[in-house]
Protein backbone atom coordinates (compact mmCIF):
# COMPACT_ATOMS: atom_id res chain seq x y z
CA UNK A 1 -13.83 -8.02 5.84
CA UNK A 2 -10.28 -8.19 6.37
CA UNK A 3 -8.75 -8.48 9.91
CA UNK A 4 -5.71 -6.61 10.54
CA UNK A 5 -3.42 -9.17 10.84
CA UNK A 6 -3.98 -10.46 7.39
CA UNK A 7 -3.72 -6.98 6.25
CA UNK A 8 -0.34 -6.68 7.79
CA UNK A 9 0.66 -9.42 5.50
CA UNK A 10 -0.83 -7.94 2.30
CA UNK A 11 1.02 -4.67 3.42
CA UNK A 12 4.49 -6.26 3.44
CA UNK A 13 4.05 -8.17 0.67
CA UNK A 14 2.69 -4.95 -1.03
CA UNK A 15 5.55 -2.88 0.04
CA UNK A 16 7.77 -5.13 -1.45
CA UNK A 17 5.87 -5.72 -4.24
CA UNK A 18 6.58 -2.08 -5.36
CA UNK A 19 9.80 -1.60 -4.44
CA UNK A 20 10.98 -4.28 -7.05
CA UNK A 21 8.58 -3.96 -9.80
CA UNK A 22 10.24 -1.52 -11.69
CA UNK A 23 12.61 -4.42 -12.42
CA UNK A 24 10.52 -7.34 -12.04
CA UNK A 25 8.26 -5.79 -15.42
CA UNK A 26 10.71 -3.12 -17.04
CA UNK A 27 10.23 0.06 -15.95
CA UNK A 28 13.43 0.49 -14.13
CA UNK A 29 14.41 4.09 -16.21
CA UNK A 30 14.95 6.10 -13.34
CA UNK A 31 12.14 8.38 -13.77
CA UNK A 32 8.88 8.98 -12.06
CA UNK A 33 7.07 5.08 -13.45
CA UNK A 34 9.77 4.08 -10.84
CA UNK A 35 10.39 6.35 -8.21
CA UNK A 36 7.17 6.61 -7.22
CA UNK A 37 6.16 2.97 -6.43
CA UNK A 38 9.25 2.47 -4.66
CA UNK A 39 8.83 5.85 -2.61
CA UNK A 40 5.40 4.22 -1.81
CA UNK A 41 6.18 0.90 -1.34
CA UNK A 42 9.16 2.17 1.03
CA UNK A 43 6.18 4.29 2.93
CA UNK A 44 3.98 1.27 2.99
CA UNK A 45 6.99 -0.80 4.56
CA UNK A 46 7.84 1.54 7.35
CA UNK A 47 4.40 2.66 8.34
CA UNK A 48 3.50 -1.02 8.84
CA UNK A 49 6.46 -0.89 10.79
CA UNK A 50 4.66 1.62 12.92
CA UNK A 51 1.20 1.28 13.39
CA UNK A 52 -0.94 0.04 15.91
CA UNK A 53 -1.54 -3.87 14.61
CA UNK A 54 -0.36 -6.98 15.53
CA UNK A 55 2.62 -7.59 12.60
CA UNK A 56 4.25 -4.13 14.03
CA UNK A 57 7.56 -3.17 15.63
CA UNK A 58 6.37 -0.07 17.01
CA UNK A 59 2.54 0.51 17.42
CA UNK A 60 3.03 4.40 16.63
CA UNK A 61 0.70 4.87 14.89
CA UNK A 62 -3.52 4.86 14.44
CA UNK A 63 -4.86 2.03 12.71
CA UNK A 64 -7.30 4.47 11.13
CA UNK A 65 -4.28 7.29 9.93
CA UNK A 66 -2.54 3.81 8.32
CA UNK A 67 -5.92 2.89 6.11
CA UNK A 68 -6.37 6.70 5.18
CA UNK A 69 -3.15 6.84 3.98
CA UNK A 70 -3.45 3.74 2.36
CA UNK A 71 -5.83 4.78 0.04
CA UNK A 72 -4.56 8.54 -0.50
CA UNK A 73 -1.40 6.44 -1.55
CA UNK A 74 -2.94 3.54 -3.45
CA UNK A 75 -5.26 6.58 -4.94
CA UNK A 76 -2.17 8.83 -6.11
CA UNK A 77 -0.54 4.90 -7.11
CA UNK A 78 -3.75 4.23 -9.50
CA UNK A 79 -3.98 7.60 -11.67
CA UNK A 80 0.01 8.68 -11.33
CA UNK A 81 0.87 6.81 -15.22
CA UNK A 82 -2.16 10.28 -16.38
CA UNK A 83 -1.04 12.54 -14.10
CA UNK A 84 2.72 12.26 -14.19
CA UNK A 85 2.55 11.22 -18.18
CA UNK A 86 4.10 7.89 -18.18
CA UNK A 87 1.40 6.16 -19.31
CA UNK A 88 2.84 5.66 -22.90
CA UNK A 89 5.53 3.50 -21.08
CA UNK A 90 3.95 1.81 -18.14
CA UNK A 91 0.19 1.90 -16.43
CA UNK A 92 -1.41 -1.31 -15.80
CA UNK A 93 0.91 -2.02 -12.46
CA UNK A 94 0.45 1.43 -10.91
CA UNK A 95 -3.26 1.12 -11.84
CA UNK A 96 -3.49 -2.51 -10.19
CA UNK A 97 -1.74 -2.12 -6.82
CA UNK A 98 -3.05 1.26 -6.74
CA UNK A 99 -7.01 -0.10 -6.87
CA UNK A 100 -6.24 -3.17 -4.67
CA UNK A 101 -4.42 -0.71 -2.24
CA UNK A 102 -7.55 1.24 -2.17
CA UNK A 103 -9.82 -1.87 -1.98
CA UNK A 104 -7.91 -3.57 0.79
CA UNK A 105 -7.81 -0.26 2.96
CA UNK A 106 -12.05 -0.21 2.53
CA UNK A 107 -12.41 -3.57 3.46
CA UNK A 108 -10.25 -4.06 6.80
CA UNK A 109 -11.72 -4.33 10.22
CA UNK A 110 -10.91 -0.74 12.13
CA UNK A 111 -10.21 -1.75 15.25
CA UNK A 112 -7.69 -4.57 15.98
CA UNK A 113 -9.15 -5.54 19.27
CA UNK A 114 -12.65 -5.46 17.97
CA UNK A 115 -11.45 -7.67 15.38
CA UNK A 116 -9.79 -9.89 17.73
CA UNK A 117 -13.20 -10.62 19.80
CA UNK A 118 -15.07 -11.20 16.37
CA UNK A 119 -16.55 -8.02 15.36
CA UNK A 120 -16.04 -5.46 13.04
């Protein structure tokens, strides 16, 4: 299991991650292949921002609502090259963060304090 303080990390570094991966592997054409893992990584960014762990600013909101999102987002992140149609040009990057989005999310502790004092 992850504890939330390590996922806090892999959050920033995911956020970031998408925002400049459109140019970092050449998919920087202005449509949706880019858009959307920058609109995500953007979410990914401020939400850590805001939820209740220790690498936040504000501690808005649920630790829970953050991981449910996190997988809705790395969900919509893993199939959007099919369902949006870009798959011709780009897939395996939205398909990658996407999974490990979802992975990450299933395997963190839910409760920072619990986590703190050794259990799950």
């Amino acid at each position: 299991m992850i504890d939330t303080k390590t996922h806090g990390y892999i959050d920033y570094a995911t956020g970031l991650l998408l925002l400049v991966a459109p140019y970092l592997f050449g998919f920087a054409t202005g449509g949706v292949e880019q858009w959307l893992p920058q609109l995500i990584g953007a979410v990914v960014i401020v939400m850590s921002l805001l939820t209740r762990y220790e690498l936040s600013a504000a501690k808005v909101i649920p630790l829970r609502a953050h991981l449910g999102v996190d997988m809705a987002s790395g969900a919509l992140l893993a199939v959007s090259p099919w369902l949006f149609g870009f798959a011709g040009i780009i897939w395996w990057p939205h398909l990658m963060v996407g999974l490990m989005e979802i992975v990450v999310a299933a395997v963190t502790r839910r409760d920072p304090e619990a986590a703190a004092r050794g259990r799950p």
